[in-house]
Protein backbone atom coordinates (compact mmCIF):
# COMPACT_ATOMS: atom_id res chain seq x y z
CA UNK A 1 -2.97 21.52 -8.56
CA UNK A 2 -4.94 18.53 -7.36
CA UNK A 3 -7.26 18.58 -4.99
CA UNK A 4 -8.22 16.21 -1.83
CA UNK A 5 -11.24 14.36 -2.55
CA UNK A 6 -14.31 12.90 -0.84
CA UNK A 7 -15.07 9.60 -3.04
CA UNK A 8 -18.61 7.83 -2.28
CA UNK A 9 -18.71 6.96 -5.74
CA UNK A 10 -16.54 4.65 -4.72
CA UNK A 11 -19.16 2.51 -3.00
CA UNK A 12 -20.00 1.78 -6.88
CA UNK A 13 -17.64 0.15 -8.19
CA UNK A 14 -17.31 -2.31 -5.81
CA UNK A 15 -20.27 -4.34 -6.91
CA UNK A 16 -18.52 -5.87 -10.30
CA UNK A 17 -17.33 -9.20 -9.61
CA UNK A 18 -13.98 -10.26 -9.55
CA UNK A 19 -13.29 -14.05 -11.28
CA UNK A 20 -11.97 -16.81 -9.61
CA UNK A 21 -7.87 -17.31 -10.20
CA UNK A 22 -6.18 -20.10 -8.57
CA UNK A 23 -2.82 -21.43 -8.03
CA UNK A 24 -1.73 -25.00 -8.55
CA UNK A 25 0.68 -24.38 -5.69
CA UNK A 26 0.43 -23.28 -2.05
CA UNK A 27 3.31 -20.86 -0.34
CA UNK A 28 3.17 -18.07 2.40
CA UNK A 29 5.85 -15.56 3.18
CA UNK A 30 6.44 -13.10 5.98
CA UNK A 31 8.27 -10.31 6.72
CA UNK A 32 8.92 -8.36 9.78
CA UNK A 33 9.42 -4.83 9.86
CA UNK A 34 12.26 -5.21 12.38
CA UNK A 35 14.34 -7.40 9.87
CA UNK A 36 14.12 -5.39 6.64
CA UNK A 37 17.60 -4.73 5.69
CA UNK A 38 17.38 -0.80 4.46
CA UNK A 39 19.53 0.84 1.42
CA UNK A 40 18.71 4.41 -0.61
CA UNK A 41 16.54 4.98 -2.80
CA UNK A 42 18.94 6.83 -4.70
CA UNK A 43 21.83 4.96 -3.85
CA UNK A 44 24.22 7.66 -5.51
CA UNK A 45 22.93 10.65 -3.46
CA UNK A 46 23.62 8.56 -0.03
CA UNK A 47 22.53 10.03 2.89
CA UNK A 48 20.75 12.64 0.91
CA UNK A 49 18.30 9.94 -0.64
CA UNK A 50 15.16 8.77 0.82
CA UNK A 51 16.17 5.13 2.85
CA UNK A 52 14.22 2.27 0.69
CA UNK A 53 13.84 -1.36 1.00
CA UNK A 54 11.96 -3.90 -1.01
CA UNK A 55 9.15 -5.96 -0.03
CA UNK A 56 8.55 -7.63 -2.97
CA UNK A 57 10.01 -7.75 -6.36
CA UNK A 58 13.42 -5.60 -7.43
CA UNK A 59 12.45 -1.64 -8.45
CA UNK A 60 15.53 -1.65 -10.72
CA UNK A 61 14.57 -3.91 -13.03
CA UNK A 62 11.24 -4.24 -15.19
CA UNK A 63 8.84 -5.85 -12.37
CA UNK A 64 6.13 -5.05 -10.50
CA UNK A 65 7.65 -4.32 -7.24
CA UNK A 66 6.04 -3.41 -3.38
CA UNK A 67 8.82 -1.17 -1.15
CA UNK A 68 8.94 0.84 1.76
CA UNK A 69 10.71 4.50 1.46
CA UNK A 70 11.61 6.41 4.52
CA UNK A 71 12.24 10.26 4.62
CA UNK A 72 13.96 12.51 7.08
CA UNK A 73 12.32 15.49 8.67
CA UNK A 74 12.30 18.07 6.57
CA UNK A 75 13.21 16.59 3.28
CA UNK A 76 11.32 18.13 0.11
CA UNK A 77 12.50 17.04 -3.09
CA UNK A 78 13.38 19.02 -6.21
CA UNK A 79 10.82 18.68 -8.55
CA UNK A 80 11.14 15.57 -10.98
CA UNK A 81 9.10 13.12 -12.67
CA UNK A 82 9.44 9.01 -12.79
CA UNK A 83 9.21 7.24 -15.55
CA UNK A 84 6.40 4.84 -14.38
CA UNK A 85 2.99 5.53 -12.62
CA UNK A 86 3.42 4.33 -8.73
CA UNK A 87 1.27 4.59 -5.93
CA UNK A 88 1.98 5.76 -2.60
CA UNK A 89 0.61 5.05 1.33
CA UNK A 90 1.63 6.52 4.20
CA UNK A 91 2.30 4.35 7.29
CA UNK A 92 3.94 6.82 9.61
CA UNK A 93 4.50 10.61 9.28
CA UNK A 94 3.05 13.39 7.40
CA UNK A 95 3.71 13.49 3.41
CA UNK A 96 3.08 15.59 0.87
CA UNK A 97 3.24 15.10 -2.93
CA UNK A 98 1.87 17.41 -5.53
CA UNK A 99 2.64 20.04 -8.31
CA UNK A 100 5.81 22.03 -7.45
CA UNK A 101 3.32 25.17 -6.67
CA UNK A 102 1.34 23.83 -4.48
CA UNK A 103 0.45 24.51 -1.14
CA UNK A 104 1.49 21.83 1.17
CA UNK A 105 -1.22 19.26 2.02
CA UNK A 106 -0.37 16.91 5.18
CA UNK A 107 -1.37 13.34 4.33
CA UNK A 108 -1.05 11.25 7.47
CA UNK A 109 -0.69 7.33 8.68
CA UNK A 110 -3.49 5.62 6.15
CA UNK A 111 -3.63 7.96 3.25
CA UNK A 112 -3.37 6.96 -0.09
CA UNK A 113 -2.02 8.64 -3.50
CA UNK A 114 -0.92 8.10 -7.03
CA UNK A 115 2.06 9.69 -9.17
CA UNK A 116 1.01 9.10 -12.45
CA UNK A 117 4.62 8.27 -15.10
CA UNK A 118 6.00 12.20 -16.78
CA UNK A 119 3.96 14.33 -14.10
CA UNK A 120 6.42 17.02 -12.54
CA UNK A 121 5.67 16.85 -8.75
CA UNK A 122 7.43 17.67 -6.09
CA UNK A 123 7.53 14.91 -2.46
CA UNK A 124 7.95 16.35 0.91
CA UNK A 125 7.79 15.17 4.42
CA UNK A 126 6.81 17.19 7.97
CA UNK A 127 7.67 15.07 11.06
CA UNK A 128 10.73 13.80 12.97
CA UNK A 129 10.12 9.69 10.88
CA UNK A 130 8.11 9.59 7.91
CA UNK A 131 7.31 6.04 6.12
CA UNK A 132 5.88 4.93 3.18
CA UNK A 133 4.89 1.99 1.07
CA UNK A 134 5.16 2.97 -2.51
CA UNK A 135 3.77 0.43 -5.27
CA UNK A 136 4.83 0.27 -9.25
CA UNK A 137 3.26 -2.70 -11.98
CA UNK A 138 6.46 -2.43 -13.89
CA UNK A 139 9.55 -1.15 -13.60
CA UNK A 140 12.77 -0.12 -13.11
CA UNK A 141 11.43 3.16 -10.71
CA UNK A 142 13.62 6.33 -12.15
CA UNK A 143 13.97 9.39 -11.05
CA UNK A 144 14.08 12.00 -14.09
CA UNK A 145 14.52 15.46 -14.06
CA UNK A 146 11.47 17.89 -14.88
CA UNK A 147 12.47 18.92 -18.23
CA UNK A 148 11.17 15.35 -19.64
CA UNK A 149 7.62 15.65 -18.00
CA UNK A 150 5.22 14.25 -20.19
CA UNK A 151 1.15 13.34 -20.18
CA UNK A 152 0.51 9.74 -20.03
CA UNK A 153 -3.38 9.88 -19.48
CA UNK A 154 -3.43 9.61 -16.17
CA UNK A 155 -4.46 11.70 -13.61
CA UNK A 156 -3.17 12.17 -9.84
CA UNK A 157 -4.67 11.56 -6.57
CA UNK A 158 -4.33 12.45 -2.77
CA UNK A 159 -7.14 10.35 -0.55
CA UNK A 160 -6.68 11.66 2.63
CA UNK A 161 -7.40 9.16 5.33
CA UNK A 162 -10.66 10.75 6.70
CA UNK A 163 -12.03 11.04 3.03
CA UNK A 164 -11.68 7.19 2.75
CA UNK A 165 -15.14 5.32 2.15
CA UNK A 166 -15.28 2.16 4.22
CA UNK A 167 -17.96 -0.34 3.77
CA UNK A 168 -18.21 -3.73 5.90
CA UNK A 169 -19.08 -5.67 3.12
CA UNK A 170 -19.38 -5.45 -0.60
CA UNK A 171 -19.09 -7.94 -3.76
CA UNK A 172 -15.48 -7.16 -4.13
CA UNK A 173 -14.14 -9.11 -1.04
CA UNK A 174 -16.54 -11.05 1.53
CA UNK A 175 -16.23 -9.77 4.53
CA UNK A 176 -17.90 -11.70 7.35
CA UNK A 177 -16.38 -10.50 10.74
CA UNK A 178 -18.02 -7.78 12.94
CA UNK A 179 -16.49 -4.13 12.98
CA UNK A 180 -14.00 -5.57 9.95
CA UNK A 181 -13.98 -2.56 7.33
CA UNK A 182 -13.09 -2.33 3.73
CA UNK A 183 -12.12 0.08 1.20
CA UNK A 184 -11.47 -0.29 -2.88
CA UNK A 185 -8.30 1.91 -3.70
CA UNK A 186 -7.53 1.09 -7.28
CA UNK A 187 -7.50 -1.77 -10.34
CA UNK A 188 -10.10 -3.67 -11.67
CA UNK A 189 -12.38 -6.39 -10.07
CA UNK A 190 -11.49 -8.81 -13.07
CA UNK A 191 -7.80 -8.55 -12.70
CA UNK A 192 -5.48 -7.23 -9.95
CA UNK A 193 -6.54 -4.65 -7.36
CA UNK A 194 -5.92 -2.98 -4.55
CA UNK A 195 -7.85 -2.56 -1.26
CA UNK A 196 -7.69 -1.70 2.34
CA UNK A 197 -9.04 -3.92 5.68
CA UNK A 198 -9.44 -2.41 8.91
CA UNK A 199 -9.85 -4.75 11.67
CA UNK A 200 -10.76 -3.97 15.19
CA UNK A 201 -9.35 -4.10 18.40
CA UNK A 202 -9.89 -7.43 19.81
CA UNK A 203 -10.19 -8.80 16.28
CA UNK A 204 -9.52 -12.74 16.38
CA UNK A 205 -10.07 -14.13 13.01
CA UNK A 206 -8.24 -14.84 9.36
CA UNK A 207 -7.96 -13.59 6.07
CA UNK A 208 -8.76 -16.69 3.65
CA UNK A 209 -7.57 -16.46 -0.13
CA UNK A 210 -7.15 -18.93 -3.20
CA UNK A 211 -5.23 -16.02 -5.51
CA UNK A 212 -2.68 -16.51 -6.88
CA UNK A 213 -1.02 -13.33 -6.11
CA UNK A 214 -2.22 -12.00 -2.65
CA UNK A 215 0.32 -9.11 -0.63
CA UNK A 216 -0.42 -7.27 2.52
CA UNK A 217 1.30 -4.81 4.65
CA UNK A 218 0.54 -3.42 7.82
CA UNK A 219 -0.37 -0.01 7.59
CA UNK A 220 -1.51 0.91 10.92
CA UNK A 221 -1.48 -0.72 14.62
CA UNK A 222 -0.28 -4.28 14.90
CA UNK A 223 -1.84 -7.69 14.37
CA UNK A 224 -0.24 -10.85 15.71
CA UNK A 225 0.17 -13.94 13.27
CA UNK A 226 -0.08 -17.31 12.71
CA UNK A 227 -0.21 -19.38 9.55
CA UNK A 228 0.14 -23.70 8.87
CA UNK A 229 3.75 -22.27 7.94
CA UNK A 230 4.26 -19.85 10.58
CA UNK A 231 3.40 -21.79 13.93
CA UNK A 232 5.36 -19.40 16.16
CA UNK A 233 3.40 -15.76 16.74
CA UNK A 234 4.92 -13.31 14.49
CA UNK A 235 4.07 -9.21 15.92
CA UNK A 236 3.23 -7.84 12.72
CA UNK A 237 3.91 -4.12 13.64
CA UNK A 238 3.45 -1.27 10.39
CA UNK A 239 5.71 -1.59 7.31
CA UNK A 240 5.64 -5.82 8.00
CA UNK A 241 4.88 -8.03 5.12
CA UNK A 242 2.96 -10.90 4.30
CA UNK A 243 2.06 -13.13 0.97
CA UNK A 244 0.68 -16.25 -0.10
CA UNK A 245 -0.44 -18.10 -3.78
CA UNK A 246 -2.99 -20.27 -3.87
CA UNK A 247 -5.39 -21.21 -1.31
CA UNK A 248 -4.53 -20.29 2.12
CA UNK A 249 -5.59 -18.82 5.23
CA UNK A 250 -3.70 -15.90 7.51
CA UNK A 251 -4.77 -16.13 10.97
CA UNK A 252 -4.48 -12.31 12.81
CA UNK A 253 -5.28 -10.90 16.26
CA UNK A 254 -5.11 -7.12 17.08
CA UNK A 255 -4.70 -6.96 20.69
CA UNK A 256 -4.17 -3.35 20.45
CA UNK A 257 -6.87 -0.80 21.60
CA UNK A 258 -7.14 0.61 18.28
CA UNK A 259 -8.02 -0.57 14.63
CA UNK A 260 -5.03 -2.31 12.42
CA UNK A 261 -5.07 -1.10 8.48
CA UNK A 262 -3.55 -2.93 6.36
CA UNK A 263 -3.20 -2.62 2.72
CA UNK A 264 -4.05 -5.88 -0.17
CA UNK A 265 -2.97 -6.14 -3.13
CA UNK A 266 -4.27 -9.21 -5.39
CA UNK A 267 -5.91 -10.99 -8.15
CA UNK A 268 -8.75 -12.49 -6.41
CA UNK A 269 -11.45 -12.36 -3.78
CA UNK A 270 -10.49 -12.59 -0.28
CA UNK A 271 -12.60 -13.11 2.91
CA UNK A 272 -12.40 -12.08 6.57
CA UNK A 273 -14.22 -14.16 9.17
């Protein structure tokens, strides 16, 4: 069974450095949650599968790929294993996802877990909407039955979101605006990585990047946005989607009274100011 951890250590890692990766070209893409077209997950169980929708990338063929998955109240899978390691948030809801014997552990909005590839798990979900964004570095995702569980090395995780360490600055990313929060999830500082930014309510300020590959999706609250190639405001509520390569800057504003999360996945240093 795993177990929810407290992680301070991860304070530590964040003081590698990560190297500078540019682009030679500049692009920006958004997506709101409102327009994301929705199919199954498991298209041939229909309305028995989990709804799913890609953000980025195609999870049936072999690419890294960013998606949303949305469960009904109630549902609790038959245990199963994939055949890739994938990596799980919750944006809305309560979710579960753990050995098939285990008792059930409630992660809510802003927790964070891994599946690693051959582990026999079970996934479950406790309130009326439950939503997800679920990551995988290569794919096609598969659903296999338990009887081909294998070891691949890895080992799971459940962060719940009051055991997350948040620090407001750190050699990782630069982070420059006051009450702006961030926490290291996963990767490595000299390649691609994974992190969460909490920004205040009233926050008025931008996320500035030069990576090549740089993804974010709202988590929590709402942030309002503006880029050089979006020029009309853009509500940016959870489960929206935004990317750029190469240098560029994401203007936000969270003129909600509590914090926005929002999740960042990338191969390079970013700054909020």
């Amino acid at each position: 069974m795993r177990t929810l951890l407290n992680i301070p250590t991860l304070a530590l890692v964040v003081t590698l450095l990560s190297p500078v990766v540019f682009a030679d070209k500049t692009a920006s893409k958004v997506v709101v949650a409102n327009n994301i077209e929705w199919g199954y997950l498991n298209p041939l169980r229909g309305e028995k599968s989990p709804g799913a929708a890609d953000l980025w990338g195609d999870r049936t063929t072999d690419s890294a790929t960013g998606m949303l998955v949305r469960f009904k109240k109630g549902f609790e899978s038959p245990p199963h294993i994939h055949n890739i390691t994938y990596r799980g948030i919750v944006i809305e809801g309560q979710m579960h996802n753990d050995d098939p014997n285990a008792e059930k552990m409630w992660m809510p909005a802003g927790s964070f877990w891994t599946q690693p590839a051959g582990e026999d798990h079970t996934t479950a979900a406790n309130t009326a909407t439950n939503l997800i964004y679920l990551e995988i570095d290569s794919g096609p995702y598969l659903v296999k039955p338990s009887t081909e569980k294998f070891d691949n090395g890895e080992r799971p995780l459940n962060l719940h979101r009051d055991n997350i360490v948040w620090l407001n600055d750190s050699d990782l990313n630069d982070i420059q605006a006051a009450g702006a929060l961030t926490s290291y999830l996963w990767g490595s500082t000299a390649d691609m990585n994974g992190t969460m930014i909490r920004l205040p309510a009233g926050f008025d300020g931008e996320i500035s990047t030069a990576a090549s590959e740089f993804r974010a999706v709202v988590i929590t609250g709402a942030v309002e946005y503006l880029s050089k190639e979006q020029k009309t405001p853009q509500n940016l509520s959870p489960g929206s989607y935004l990317e750029s390569t190469g240098k560029f800057s994401h203007s936000l504003k969270n003129k909600g009274d509590t914090a926005a999360t929002i999740y960042i996945r990338t191969n390079n240093k970013y700054r909020v100011k």
